[in-house]
Protein backbone atom coordinates (compact mmCIF):
# COMPACT_ATOMS: atom_id res chain seq x y z
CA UNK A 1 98.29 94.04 73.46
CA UNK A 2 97.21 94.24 70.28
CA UNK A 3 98.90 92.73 67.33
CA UNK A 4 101.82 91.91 69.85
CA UNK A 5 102.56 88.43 71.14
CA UNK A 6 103.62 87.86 74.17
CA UNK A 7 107.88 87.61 74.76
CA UNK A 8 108.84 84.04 75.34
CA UNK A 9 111.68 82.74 77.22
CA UNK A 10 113.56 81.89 74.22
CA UNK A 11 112.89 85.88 73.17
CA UNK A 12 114.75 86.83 76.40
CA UNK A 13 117.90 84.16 75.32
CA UNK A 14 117.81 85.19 71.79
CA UNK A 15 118.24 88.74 72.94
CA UNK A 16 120.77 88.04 75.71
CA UNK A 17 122.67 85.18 74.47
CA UNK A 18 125.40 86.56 71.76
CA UNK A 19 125.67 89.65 73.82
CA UNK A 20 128.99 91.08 74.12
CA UNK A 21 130.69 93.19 77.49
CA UNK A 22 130.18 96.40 74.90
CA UNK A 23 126.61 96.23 74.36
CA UNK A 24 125.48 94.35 77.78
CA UNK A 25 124.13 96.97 79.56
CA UNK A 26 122.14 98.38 76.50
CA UNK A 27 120.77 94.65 76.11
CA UNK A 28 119.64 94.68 79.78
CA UNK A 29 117.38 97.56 79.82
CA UNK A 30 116.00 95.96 76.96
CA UNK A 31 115.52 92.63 78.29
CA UNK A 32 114.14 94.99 81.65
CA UNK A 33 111.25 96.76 79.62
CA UNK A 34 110.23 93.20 78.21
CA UNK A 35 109.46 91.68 81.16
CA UNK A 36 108.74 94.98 83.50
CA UNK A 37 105.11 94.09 83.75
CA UNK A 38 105.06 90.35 84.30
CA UNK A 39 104.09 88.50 87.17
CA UNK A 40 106.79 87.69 89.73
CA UNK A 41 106.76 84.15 89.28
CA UNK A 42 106.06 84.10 85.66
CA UNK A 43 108.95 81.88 83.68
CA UNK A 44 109.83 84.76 81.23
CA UNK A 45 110.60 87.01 84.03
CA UNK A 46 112.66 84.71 85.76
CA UNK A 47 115.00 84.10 82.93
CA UNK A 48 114.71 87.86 82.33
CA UNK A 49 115.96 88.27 85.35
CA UNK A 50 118.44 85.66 85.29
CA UNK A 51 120.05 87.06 82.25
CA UNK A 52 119.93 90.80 83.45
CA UNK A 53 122.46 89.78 86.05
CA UNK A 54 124.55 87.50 83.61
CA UNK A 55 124.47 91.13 81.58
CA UNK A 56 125.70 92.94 84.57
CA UNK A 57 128.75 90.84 85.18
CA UNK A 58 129.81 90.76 81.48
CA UNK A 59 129.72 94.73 81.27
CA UNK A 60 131.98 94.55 84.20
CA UNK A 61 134.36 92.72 81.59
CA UNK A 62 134.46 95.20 78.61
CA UNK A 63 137.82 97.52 79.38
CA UNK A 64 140.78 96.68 78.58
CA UNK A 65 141.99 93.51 80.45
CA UNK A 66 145.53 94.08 80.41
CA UNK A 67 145.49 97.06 82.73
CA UNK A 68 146.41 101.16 81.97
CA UNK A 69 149.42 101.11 79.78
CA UNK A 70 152.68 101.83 81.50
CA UNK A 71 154.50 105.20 80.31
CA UNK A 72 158.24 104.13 79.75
């Protein structure tokens, strides 16, 4: 690694926090390659993962919530 520093939890809450149901899923492979390589137990990979599923569930949320439009 190289001139890189490691990712942080904060990293992985900066990334996933203002996320919105449009751009979740985009975030979330993100926030998947950072922590791809780390330990199991390791604390950035648990809020990695954490956040991943938050991600999931909010791109569940980004249609239209008021249903298909009814043709009168």
């Amino acid at each position: 690694m190289s001139g890189e520093r490691a990712v942080s939890v904060d990293d992985i809450r900066a990334l996933a926090g203002p996320s919105t149901p449009h751009f979740a899923l985009q975030i979330r492979n993100r926030v998947r390659r950072l922590i791809a390589n780390l330990p199991q137990d390791d604390p950035v990979r648990i809020e990695g993962e954490r956040q991943i599923a938050r991600l999931e569930d909010l791109a569940k949320h980004s249609g239209d919530p008021r249903g298909p439009a009814s043709v009168a």
